[in-house]
C-alpha atoms as a PDB file:
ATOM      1  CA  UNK A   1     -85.581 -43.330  79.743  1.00  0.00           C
ATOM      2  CA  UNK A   2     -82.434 -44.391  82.138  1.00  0.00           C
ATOM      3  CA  UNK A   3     -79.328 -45.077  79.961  1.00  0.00           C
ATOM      4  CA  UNK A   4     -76.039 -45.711  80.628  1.00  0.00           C
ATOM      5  CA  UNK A   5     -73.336 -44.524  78.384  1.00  0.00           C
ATOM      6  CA  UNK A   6     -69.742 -43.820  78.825  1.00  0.00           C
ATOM      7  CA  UNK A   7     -67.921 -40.513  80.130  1.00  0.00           C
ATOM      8  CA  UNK A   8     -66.486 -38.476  78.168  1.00  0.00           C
ATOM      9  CA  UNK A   9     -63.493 -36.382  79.931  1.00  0.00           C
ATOM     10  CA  UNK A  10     -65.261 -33.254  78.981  1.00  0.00           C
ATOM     11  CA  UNK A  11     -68.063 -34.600  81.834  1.00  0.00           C
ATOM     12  CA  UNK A  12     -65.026 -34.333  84.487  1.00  0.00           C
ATOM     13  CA  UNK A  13     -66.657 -31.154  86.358  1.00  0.00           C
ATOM     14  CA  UNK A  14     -69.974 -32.113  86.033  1.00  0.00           C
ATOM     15  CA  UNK A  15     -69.096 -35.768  87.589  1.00  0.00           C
ATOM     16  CA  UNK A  16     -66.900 -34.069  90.267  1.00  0.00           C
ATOM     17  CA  UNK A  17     -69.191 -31.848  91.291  1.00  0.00           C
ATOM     18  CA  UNK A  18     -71.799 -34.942  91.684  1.00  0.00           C
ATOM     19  CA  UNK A  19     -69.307 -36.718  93.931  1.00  0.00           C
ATOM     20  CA  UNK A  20     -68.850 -33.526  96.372  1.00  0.00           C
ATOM     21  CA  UNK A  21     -72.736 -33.547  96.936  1.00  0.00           C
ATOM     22  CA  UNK A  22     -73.343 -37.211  96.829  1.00  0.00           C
ATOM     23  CA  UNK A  23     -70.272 -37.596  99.354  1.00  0.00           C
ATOM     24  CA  UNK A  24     -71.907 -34.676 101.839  1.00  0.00           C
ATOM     25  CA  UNK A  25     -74.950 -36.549 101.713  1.00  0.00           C
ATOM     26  CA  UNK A  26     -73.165 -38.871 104.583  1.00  0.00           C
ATOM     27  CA  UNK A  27     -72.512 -36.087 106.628  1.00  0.00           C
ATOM     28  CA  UNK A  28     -69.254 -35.957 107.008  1.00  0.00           C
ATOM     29  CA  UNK A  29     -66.912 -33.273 108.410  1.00  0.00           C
ATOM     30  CA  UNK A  30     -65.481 -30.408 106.499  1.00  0.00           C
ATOM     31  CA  UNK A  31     -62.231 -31.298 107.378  1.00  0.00           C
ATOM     32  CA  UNK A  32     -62.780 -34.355 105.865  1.00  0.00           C
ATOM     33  CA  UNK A  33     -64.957 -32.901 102.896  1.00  0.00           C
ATOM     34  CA  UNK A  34     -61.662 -30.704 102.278  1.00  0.00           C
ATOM     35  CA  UNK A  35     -59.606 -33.409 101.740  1.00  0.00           C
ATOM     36  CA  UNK A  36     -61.963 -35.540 100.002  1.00  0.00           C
ATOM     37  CA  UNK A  37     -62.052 -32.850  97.182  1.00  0.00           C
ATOM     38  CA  UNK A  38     -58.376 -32.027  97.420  1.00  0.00           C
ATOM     39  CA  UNK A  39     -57.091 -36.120  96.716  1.00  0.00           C
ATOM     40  CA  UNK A  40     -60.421 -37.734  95.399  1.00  0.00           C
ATOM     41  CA  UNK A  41     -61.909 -35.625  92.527  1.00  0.00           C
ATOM     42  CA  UNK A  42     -62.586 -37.666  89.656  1.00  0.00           C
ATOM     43  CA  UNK A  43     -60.516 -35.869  86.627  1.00  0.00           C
ATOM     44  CA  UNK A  44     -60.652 -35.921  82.580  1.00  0.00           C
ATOM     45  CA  UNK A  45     -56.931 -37.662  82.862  1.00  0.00           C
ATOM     46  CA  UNK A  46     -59.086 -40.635  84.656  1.00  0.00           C
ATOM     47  CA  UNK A  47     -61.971 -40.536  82.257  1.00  0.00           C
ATOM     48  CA  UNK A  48     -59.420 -40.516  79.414  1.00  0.00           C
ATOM     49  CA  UNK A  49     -57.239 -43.678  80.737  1.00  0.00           C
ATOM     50  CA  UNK A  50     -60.110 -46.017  82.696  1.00  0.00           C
ATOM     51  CA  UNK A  51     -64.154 -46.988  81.834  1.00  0.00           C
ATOM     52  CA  UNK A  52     -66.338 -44.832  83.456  1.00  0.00           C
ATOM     53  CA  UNK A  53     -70.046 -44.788  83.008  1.00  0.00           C
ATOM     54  CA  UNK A  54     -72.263 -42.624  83.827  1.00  0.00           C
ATOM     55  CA  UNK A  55     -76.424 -43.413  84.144  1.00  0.00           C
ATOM     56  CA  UNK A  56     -78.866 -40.911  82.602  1.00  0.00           C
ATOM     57  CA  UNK A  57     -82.507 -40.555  82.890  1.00  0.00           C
ATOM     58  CA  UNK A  58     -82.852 -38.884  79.976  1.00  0.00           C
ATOM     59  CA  UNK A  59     -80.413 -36.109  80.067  1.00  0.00           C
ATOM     60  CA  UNK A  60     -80.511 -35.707  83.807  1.00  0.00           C
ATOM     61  CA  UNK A  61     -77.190 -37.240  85.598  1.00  0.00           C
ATOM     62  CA  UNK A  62     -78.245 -39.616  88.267  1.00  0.00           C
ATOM     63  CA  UNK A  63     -74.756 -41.281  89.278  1.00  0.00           C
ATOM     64  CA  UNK A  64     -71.562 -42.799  88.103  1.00  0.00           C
ATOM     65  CA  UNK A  65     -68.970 -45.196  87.801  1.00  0.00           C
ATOM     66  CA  UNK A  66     -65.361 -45.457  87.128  1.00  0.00           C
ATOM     67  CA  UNK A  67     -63.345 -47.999  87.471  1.00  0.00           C
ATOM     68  CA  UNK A  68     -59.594 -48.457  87.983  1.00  0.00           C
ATOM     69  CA  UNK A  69     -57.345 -49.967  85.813  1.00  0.00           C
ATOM     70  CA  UNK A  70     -53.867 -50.715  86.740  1.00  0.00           C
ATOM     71  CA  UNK A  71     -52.386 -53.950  87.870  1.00  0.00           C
ATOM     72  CA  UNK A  72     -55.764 -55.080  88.919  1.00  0.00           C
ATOM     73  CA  UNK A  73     -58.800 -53.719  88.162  1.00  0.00           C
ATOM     74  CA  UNK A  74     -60.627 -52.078  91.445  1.00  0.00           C
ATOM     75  CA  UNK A  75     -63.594 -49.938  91.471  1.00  0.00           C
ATOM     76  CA  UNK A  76     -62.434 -46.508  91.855  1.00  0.00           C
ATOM     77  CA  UNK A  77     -65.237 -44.192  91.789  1.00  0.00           C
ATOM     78  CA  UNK A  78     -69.516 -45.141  92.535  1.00  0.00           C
ATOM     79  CA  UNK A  79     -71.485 -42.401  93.300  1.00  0.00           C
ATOM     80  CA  UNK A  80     -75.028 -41.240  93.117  1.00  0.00           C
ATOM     81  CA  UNK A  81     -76.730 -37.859  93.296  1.00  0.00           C
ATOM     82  CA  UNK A  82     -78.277 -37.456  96.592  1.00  0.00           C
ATOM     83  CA  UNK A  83     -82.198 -37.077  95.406  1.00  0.00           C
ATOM     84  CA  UNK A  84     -81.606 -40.779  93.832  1.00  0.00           C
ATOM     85  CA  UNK A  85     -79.505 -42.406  96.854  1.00  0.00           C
ATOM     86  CA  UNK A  86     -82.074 -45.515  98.257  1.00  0.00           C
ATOM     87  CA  UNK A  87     -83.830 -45.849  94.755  1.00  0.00           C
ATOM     88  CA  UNK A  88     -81.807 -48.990  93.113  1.00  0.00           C
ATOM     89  CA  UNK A  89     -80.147 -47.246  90.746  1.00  0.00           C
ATOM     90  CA  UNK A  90     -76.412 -47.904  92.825  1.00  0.00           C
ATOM     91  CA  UNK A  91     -77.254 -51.411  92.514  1.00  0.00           C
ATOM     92  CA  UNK A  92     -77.875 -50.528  88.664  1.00  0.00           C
ATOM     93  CA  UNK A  93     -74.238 -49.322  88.373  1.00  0.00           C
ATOM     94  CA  UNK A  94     -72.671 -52.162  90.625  1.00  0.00           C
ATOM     95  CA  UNK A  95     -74.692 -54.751  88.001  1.00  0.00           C
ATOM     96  CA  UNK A  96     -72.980 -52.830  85.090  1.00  0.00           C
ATOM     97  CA  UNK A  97     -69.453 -52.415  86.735  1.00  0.00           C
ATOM     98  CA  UNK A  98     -69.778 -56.101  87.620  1.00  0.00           C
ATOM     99  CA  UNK A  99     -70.451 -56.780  83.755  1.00  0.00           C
ATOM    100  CA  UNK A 100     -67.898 -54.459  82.548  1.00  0.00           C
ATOM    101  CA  UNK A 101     -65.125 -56.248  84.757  1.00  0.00           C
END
């Protein structure tokens, strides 16, 4: 059953870690990797102050969403674990985030 419900800051690690595999997917650099996890990391201060979603198929984690919310709102975080990347299920979080905003 694919749900989406929102994060929790507890879920910071678990989403972080997520991003760090879903962003190595792309093959990208470790230089760049390294900095991507020093500046990027999604954190339980962000979860705490801005909606972020995160879609379930059952109780595994398949991606998330967060999105920013400051002076405008801006899509801050969209990511998707690697096994699920070409399935729809980005385009299942865009349709959400788009709702959402």
């Amino acid at each position: 059953m694919i749900t989406i419900v929102s994060a929790s800051p507890k879920d910071a690690s678990l989403l972080a870690s997520l991003e760090i595999r879903s962003e190595s997917y792309w093959g990208y650099s470790s230089d760049f990797m390294a900095k991507f996890k020093e500046i990027y990391l999604i954190t339980e201060e962000f979860i705490l102050n801005n909606p972020t979603y995160i879609l379930k198929d059952h109780e595994s984690i398949i991606g998330f969403y967060g999105i920013l919310l400051n002076d405008e709102v801006s899509l801050e975080y969209l990511f998707i674990e690697p096994v699920y990347i070409g399935k729809g299920y980005g385009k299942m979080l865009w349709k959400h985030a788009l709702d959402e905003c």
